[in-house]
Protein backbone atom coordinates (compact mmCIF):
# COMPACT_ATOMS: atom_id res chain seq x y z
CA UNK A 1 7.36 -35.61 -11.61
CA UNK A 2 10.66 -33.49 -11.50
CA UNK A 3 11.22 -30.77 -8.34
CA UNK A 4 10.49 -28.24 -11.54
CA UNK A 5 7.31 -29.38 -12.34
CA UNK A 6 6.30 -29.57 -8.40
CA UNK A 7 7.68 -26.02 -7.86
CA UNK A 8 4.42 -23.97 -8.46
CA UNK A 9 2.29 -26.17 -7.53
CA UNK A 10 3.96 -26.31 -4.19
CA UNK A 11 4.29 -22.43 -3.98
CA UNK A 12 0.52 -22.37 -4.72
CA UNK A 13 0.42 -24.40 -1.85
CA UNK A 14 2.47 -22.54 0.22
CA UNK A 15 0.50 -19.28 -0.40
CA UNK A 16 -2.86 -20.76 0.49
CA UNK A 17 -1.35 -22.10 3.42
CA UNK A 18 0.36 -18.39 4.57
CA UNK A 19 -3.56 -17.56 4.09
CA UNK A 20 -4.95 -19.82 6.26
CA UNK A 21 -2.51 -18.88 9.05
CA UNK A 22 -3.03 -15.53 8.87
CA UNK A 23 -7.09 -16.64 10.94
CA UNK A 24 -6.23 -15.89 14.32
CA UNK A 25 -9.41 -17.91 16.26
CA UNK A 26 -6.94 -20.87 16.98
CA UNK A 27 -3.97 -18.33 18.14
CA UNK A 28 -6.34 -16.51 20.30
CA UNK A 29 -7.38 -19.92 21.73
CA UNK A 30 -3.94 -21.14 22.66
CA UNK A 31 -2.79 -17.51 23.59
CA UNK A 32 -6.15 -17.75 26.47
CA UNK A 33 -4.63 -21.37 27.25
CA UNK A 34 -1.20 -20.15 27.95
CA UNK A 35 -2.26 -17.26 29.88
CA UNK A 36 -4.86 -19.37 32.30
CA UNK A 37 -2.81 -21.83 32.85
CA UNK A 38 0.27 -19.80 33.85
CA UNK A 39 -1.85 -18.04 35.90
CA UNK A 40 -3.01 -21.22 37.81
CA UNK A 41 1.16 -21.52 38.71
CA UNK A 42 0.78 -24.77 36.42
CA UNK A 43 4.04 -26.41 36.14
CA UNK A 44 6.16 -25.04 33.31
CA UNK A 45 6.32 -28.90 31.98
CA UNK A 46 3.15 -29.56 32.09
CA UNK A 47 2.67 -25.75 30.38
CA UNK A 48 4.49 -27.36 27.68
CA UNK A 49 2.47 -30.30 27.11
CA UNK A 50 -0.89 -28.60 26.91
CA UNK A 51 0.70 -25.67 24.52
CA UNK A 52 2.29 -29.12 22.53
CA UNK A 53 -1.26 -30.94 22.81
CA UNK A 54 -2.98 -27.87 21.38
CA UNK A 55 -0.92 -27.76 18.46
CA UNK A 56 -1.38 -31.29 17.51
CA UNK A 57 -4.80 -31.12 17.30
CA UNK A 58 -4.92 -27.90 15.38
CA UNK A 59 -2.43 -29.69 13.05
CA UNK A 60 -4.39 -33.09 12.85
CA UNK A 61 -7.22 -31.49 12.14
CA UNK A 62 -6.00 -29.55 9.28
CA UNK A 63 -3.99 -32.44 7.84
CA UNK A 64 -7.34 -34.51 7.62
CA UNK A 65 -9.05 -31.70 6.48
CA UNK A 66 -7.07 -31.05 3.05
CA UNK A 67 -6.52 -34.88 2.85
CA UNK A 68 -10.18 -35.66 2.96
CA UNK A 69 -11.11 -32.58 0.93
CA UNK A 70 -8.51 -33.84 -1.44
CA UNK A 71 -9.73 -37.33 -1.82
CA UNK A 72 -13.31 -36.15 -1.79
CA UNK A 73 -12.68 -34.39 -5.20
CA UNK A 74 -10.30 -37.32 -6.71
CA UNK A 75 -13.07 -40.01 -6.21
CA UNK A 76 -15.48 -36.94 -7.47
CA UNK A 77 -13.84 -36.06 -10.63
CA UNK A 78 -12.12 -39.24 -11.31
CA UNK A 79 -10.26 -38.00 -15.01
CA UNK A 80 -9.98 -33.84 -14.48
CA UNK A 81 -10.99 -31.25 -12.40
CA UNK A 82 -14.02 -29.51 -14.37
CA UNK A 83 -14.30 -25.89 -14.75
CA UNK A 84 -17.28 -25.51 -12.67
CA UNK A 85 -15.32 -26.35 -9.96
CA UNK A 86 -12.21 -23.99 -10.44
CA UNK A 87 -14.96 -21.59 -11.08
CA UNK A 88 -16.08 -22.16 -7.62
CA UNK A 89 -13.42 -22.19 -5.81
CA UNK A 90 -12.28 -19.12 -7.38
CA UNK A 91 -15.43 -17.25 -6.49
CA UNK A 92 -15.39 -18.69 -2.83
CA UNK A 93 -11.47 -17.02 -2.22
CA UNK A 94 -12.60 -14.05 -3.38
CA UNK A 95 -15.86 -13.90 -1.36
CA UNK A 96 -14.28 -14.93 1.53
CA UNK A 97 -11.26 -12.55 1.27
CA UNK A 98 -14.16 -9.69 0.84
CA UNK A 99 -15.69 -11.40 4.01
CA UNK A 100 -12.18 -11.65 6.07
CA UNK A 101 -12.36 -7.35 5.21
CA UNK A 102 -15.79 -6.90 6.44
CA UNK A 103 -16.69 -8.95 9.17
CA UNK A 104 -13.47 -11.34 10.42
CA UNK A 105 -12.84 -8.42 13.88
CA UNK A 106 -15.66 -7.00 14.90
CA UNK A 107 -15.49 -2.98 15.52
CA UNK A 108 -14.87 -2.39 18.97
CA UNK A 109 -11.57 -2.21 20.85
CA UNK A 110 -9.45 -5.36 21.34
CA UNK A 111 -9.23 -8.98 19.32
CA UNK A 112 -12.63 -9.85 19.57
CA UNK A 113 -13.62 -11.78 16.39
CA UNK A 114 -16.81 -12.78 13.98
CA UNK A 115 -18.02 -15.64 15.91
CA UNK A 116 -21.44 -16.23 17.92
CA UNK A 117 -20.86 -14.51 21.22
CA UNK A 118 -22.43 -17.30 23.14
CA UNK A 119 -19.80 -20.20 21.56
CA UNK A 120 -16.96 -17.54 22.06
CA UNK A 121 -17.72 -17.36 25.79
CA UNK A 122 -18.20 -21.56 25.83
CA UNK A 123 -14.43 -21.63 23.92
CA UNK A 124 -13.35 -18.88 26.49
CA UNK A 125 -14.12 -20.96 29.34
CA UNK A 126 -13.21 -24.47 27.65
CA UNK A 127 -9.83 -23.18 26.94
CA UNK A 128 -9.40 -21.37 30.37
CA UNK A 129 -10.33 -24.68 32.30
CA UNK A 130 -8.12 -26.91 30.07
CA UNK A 131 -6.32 -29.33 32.37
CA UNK A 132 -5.12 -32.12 30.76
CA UNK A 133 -3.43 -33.07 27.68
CA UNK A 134 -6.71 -34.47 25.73
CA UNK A 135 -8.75 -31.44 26.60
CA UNK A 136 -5.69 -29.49 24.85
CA UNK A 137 -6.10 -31.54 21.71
CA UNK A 138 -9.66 -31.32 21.76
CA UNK A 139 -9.69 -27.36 22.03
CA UNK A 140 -6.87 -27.24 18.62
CA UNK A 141 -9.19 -29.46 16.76
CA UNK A 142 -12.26 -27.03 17.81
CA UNK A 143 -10.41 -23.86 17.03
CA UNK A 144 -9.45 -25.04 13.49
CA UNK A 145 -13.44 -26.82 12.73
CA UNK A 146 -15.05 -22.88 14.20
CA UNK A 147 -13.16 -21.26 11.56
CA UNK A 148 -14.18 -23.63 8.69
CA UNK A 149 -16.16 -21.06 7.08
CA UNK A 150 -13.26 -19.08 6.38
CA UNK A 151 -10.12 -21.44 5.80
CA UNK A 152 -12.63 -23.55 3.60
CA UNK A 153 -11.18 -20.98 0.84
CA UNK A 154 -7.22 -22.16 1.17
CA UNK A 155 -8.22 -26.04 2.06
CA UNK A 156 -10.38 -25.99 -0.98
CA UNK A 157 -7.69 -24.26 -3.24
CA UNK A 158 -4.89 -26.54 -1.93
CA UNK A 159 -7.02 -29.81 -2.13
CA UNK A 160 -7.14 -29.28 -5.81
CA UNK A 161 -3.57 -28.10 -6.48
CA UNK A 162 -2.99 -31.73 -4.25
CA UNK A 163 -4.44 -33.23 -7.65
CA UNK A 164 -1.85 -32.14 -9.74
CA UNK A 165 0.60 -34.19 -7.98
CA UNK A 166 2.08 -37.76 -8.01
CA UNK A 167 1.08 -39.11 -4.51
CA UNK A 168 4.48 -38.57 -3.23
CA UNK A 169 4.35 -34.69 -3.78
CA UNK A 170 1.52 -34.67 -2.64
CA UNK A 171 2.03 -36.01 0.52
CA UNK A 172 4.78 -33.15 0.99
CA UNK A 173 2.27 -30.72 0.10
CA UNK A 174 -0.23 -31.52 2.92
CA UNK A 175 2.54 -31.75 5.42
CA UNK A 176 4.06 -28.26 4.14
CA UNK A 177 0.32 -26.62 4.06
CA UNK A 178 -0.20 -28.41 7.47
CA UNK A 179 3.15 -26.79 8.90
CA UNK A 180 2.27 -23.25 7.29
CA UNK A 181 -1.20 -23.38 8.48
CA UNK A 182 0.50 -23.33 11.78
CA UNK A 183 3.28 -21.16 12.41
CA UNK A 184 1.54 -18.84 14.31
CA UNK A 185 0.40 -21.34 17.07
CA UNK A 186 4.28 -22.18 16.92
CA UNK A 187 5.92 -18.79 17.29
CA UNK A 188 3.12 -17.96 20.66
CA UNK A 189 4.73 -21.76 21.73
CA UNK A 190 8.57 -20.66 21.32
CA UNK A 191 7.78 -17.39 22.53
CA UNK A 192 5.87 -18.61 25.98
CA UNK A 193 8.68 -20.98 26.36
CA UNK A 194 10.99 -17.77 26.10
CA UNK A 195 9.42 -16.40 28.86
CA UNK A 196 7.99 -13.55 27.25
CA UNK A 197 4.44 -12.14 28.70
CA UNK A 198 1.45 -12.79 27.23
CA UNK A 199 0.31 -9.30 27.52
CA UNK A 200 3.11 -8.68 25.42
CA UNK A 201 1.80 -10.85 22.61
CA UNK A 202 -1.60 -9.74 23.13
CA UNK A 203 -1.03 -6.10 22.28
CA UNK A 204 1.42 -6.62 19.40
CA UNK A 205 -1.49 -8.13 18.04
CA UNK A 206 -4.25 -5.62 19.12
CA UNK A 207 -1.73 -3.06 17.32
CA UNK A 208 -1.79 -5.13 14.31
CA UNK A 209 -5.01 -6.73 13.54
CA UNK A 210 -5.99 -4.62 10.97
CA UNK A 211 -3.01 -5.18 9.05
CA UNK A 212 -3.41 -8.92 9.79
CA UNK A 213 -7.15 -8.20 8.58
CA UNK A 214 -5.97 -6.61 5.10
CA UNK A 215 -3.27 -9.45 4.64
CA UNK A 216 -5.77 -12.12 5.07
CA UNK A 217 -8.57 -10.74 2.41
CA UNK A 218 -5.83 -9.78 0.18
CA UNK A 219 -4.25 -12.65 0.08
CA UNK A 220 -6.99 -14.92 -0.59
CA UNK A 221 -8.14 -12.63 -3.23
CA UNK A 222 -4.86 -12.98 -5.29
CA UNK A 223 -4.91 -16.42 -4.72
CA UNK A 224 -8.67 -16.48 -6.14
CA UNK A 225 -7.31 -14.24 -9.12
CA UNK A 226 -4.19 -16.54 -9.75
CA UNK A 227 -6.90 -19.74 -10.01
CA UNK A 228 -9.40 -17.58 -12.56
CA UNK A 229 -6.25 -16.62 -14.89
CA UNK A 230 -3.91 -19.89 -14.74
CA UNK A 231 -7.02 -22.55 -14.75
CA UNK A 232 -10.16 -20.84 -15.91
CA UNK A 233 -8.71 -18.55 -18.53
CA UNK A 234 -6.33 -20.66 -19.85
CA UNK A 235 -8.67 -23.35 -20.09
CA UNK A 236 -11.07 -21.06 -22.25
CA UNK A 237 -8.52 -19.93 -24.29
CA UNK A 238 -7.45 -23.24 -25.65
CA UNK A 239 -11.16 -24.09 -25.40
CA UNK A 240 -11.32 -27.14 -22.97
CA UNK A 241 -14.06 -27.37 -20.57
CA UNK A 242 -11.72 -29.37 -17.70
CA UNK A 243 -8.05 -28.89 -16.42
C-alpha cells in the first residue's frame, strides 16, 4: 500500500479522532487534578508526573481500545466488512452526534456534564485526592472507559477504517487516532507547565462549551454521513452486499 492509497483512510482517521477529542470528561478530570494538586503546594515535579501519568493512561486506554475493537471485527468478519455493520456504525455516529446535542452538558451554569451525579462526585474526589503516579494512570484510564458511550462512535468508525490497511498503516493509524484523541489533555499539560491559571482555562471553556457541544455532534454526524455515502451507497450501487 502506497502513501496515496493510505491518504483517506488516514484522514478518515484523523477526523474521527478530532471527534473523539472534542469529549471533555477526561479534560475536566485532569483540569480538577492540576488544580488540587497545585493547591496542595505539590511540588511542580511531581505536578508534572501526575499531569504525565494521567495522560498515559488516557492514551493506553484508547490505544487498546481501537486495537481490540479492531481485532474484534477482523477475527469477526474474517473476508469483508458486511453492510450490516457499516450500516451500524453509521446509524450509531449519527445517534450519538444527536445525543452529544441533547444531553452531553447539562443546562445549568458551568461544565457540568451527562454523567450520574453520584460517580461524578466519586471521580471529583478520586481525582482531587490523587497522590501518586498510579492513581494518575488509573484516573486517565477511568475518564476515557466513563465516556465509552459516546467515543464508542469514532473507536468504532476508526476500528473499521484500521481494516483497510496493511498492518503497518495501520499501526500508524492507531498511534495518530491515539495522539488526536488527546490533544486536549496535552495543550491543559503545556499550558499548566506555562504557568497559566487554571481558572483561566476553566472559563475559556465555560465560554465555549456550546460551541465545543455543536462541533462534537456535528462532527460525528458528517463522519456518519461520509460512512453511509462512500461504503453503504457505493456498495448498493454496484450491488455488493460487503465492502
Amino acid at each position: 500500500m502506497t502513501i496515496t492509497e493510505a491518504i483517506v483512510p488516514l484522514a478518515i482517521i484523523t477526523f474521527a479522532a478530532l471527534c473523539h477529542a472534542s469529549f471533555q470528561l477526561s479534560t475536566s478530570m485532569l483540569t480538577m487534578l492540576s488544580g488540587h494538586a497545585i493547591g496542595r503546594q505539590t511540588a511542580r515535579r511531581k505536578l508534572a508526573r501526575l499531569i504525565t501519568a494521567f495522560i498515559l493512561g488516557a492514551a493506553a486506554t484508547t490505544a487498546l481500545l481501537l486495537s481490540t475493537l479492531a481485532f474484534w471485527l477482523d477475527r469477526t468478519f474474517t473476508h469483508s466488512i458486511p453492510l450490516y455493520v457499516w450500516s451500524i456504525a453509521t446509524g450509531l455516529a449519527v445517534g450519538v452526534g444527536i445525543s452529544v446535542w441533547l444531553i452531553y452538558y447539562r443546562r445549568k451554569p458551568g461544565t457540568t456534564l451527562w454523567i450520574p451525579r453520584g460517580f461524578a462526585n466519586l471521580l471529583a474526589r478520586r481525582s482531587k485526592k490523587a497522590d501518586t503516579s498510579a492513581e494518575a494512570f488509573t484516573l486517565g484510564f477511568t475518564g476515557v472507559i466513563a465516556e465509552i458511550l459516546f467515543v464508542i462512535a469514532p473507536l468504532t468508525i476508526a476500528a473499521l477504517i484500521l481494516l483497510r490497511l496493511q498492518p503497518g498503516w495501520q499501526l500508524a493509524g492507531v498511534a495518530l487516532y491515539t495522539l488526536l484523541a488527546i490533544t486536549p489533555l496535552l495543550i491543559v499539560s503545556s499550558l499548566v507547565s506555562m504557568g497559566q491559571k487554571l481558572s483561566r482555562i476553566q472559563k475559556w471553556r465555560e465560554a465555549n462549551k456550546r460551541f465545543l457541544q455543536f462541533i462534537a455532534g456535528a462532527g460525528l454526524i458528517v463522519l456518519g454521513a461520509y460512512i453511509y455515502v462512500d461504503h453503504i451507497l457505493a456498495a448498493t450501487a454496484l450491488g455488493l452486499g460487503e465492502l
